[in-house]
Protein backbone atom coordinates (compact mmCIF):
# COMPACT_ATOMS: atom_id res chain seq x y z
CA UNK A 1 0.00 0.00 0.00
CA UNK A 2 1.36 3.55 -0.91
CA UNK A 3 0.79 6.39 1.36
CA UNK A 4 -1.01 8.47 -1.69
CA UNK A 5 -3.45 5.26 -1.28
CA UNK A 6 -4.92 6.32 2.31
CA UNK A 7 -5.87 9.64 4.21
CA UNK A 8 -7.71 12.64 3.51
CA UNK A 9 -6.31 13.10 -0.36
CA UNK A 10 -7.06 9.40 -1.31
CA UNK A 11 -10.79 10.49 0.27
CA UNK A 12 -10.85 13.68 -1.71
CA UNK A 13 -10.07 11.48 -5.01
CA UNK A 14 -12.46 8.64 -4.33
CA UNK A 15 -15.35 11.64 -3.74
CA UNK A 16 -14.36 13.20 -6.50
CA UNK A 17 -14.62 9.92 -8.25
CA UNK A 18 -18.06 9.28 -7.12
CA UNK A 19 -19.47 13.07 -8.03
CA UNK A 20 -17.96 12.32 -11.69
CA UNK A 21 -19.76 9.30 -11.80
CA UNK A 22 -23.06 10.39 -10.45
CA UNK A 23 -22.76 13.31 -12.74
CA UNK A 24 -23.51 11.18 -15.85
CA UNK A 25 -26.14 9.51 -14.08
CA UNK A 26 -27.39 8.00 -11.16
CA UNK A 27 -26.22 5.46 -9.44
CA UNK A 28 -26.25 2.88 -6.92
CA UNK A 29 -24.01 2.45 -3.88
CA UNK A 30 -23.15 -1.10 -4.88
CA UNK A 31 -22.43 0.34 -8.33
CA UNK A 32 -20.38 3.28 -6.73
CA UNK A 33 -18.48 1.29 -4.76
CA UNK A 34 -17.56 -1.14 -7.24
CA UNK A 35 -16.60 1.69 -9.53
CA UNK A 36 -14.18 2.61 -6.76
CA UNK A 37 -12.60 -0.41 -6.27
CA UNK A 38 -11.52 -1.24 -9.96
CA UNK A 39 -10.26 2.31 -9.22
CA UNK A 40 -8.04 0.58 -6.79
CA UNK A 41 -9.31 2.38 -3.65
CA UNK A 42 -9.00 0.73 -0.40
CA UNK A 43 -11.92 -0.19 1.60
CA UNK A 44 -11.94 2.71 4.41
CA UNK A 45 -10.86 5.38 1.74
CA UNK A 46 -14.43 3.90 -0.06
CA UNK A 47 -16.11 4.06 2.63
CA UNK A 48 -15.40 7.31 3.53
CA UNK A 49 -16.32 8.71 0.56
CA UNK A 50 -19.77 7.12 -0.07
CA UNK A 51 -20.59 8.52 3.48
CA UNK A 52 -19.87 11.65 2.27
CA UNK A 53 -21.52 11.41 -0.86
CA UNK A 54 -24.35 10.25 0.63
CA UNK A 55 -24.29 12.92 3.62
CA UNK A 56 -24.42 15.47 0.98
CA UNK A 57 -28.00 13.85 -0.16
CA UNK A 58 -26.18 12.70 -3.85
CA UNK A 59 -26.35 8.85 -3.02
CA UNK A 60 -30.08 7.16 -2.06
CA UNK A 61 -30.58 3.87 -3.35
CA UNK A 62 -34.42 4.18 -2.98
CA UNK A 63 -34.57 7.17 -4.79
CA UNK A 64 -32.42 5.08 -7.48
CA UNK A 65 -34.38 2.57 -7.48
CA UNK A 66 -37.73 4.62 -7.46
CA UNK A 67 -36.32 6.46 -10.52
CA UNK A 68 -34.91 3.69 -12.46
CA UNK A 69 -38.36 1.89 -12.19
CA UNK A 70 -39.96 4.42 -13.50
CA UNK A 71 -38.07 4.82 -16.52
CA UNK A 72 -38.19 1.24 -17.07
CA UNK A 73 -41.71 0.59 -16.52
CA UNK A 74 -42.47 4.01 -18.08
CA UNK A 75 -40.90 2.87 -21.47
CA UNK A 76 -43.44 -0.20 -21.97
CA UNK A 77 -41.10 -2.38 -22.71
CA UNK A 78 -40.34 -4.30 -19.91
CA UNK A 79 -42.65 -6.21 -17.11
CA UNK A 80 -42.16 -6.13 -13.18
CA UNK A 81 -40.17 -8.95 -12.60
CA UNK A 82 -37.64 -7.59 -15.64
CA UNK A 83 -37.40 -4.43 -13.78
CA UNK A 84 -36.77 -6.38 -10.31
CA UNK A 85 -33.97 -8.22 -12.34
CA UNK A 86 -32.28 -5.05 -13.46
CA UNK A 87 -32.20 -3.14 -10.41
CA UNK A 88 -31.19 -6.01 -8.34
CA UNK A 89 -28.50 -6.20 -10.85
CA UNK A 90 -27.21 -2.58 -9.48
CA UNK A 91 -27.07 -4.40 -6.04
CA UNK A 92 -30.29 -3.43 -4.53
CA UNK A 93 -32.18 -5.56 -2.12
CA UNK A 94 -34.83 -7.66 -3.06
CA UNK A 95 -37.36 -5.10 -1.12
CA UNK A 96 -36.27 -2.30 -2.08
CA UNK A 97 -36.58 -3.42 -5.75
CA UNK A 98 -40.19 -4.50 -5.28
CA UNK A 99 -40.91 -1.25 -3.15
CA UNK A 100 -39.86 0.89 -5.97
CA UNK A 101 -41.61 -1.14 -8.74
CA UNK A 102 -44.91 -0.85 -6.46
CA UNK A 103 -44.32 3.42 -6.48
CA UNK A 104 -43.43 3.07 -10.30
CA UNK A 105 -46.10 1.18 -11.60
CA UNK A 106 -48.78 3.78 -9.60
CA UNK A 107 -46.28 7.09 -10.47
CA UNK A 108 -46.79 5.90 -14.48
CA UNK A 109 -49.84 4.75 -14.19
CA UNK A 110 -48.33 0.84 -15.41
CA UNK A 111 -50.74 -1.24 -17.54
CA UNK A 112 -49.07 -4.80 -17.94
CA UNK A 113 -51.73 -5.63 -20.55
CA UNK A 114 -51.04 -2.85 -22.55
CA UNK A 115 -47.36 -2.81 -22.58
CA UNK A 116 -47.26 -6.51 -23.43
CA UNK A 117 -49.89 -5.90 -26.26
CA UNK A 118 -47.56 -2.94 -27.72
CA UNK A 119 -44.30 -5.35 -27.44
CA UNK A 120 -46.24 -7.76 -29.38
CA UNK A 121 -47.43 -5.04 -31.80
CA UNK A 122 -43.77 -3.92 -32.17
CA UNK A 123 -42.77 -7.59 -33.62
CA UNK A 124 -45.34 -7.82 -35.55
CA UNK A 125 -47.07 -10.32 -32.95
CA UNK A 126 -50.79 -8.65 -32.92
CA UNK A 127 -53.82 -8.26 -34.43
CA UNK A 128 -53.54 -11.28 -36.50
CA UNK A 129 -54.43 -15.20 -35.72
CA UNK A 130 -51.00 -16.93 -34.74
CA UNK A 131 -49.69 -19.98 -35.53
CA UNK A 132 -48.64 -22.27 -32.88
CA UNK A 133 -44.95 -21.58 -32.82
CA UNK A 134 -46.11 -17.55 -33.56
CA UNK A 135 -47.88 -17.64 -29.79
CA UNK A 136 -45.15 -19.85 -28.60
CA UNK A 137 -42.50 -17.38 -29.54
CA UNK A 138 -44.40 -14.69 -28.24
CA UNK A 139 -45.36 -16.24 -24.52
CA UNK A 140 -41.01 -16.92 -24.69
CA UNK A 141 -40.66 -12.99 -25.49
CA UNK A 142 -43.17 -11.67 -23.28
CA UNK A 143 -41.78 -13.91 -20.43
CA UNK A 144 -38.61 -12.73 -21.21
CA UNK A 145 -39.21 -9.25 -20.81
CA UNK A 146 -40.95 -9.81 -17.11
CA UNK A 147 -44.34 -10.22 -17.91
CA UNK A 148 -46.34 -12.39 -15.71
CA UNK A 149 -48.42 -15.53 -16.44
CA UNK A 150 -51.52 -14.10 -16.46
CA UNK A 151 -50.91 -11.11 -19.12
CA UNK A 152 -49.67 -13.57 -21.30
CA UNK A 153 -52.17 -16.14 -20.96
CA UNK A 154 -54.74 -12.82 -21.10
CA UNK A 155 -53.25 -12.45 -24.53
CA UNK A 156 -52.08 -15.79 -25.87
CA UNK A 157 -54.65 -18.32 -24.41
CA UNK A 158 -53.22 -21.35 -23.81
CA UNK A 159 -50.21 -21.14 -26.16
CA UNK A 160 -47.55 -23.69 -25.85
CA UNK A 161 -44.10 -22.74 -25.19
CA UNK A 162 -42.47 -25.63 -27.09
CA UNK A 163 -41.91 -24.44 -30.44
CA UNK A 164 -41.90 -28.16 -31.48
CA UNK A 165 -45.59 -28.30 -31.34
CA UNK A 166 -47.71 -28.93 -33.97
CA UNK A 167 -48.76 -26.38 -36.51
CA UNK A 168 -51.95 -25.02 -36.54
């Protein structure tokens, strides 16, 4: 360990780090604090500055999370449990995930049905009769994109999600 590597100046540089980062967007501690480390800061220098960061009100992982659910809900193109995978994916707890998908989906006024219907539109998956590896393909994309059973039963019926089934 050098001596640069510790102390108030290593703290200064590891804040200044994190303001940079945040600057571009926002971000979550996990993500911060990973950032940091491939930086090659040491734990308590990390530390340090995510306290401060987060003193000075730029670091709130629910407000993250609130915010990135809303953009991803808000764009139509994803479901609630895709949205849950993302943000646990920026090392958010499970609850605090769901808790911000719950604010999202009232704050954009979330309709799963219609969402999934204008993914389906998008591919050319709508408004036409299907064949069976058609609704197969689009019950894999819909789950795929964190749509639950029932909005793609609500628009499939009781597609099959073997493609290997017989034709229509």
């Amino acid at each position: 360990m050098h001596p640069e590597d510790e102390g108030p100046d290593a703290v200064r540089r590891a804040t200044d780090a994190c303001l940079k980062l945040l600057s571009m967007r926002g971000r979550s501690r996990h993500e911060l604090d990973q950032a940091l480390t491939r930086k090659g800061f040491e734990a308590p220098v990390r530390e340090a500055a995510l306290t401060r960061v987060k003193g000075w009100g730029y670091l709130d992982d629910e407000r993250f999370a609130r915010e990135r659910a809303a953009l991803l809900l808000g764009r139509g193109r994803l479901g609630p449990a895709a949205v849950e995978h993302r943000l646990r994916a920026h090392g958010l707890e499970e609850g605090t995930a769901q808790q911000a998908i719950a604010e999202a989906r009232d704050a954009v006024a979330f309709d799963a049905l219609a969402a999934a219907r204008a993914v389906l539109e998008k591919r050319g998956l709508l408004g036409r009769p299907l064949t069976a590896k058609e609704r197969a393909r689009a019950g894999r994309l819909l789950d795929s994109r964190g749509f639950a059973e029932d909005v793609i039963y609500r628009l499939l019926g009781e597609a099959s999600l073997d493609p290997s089934g017989p034709e229509e």
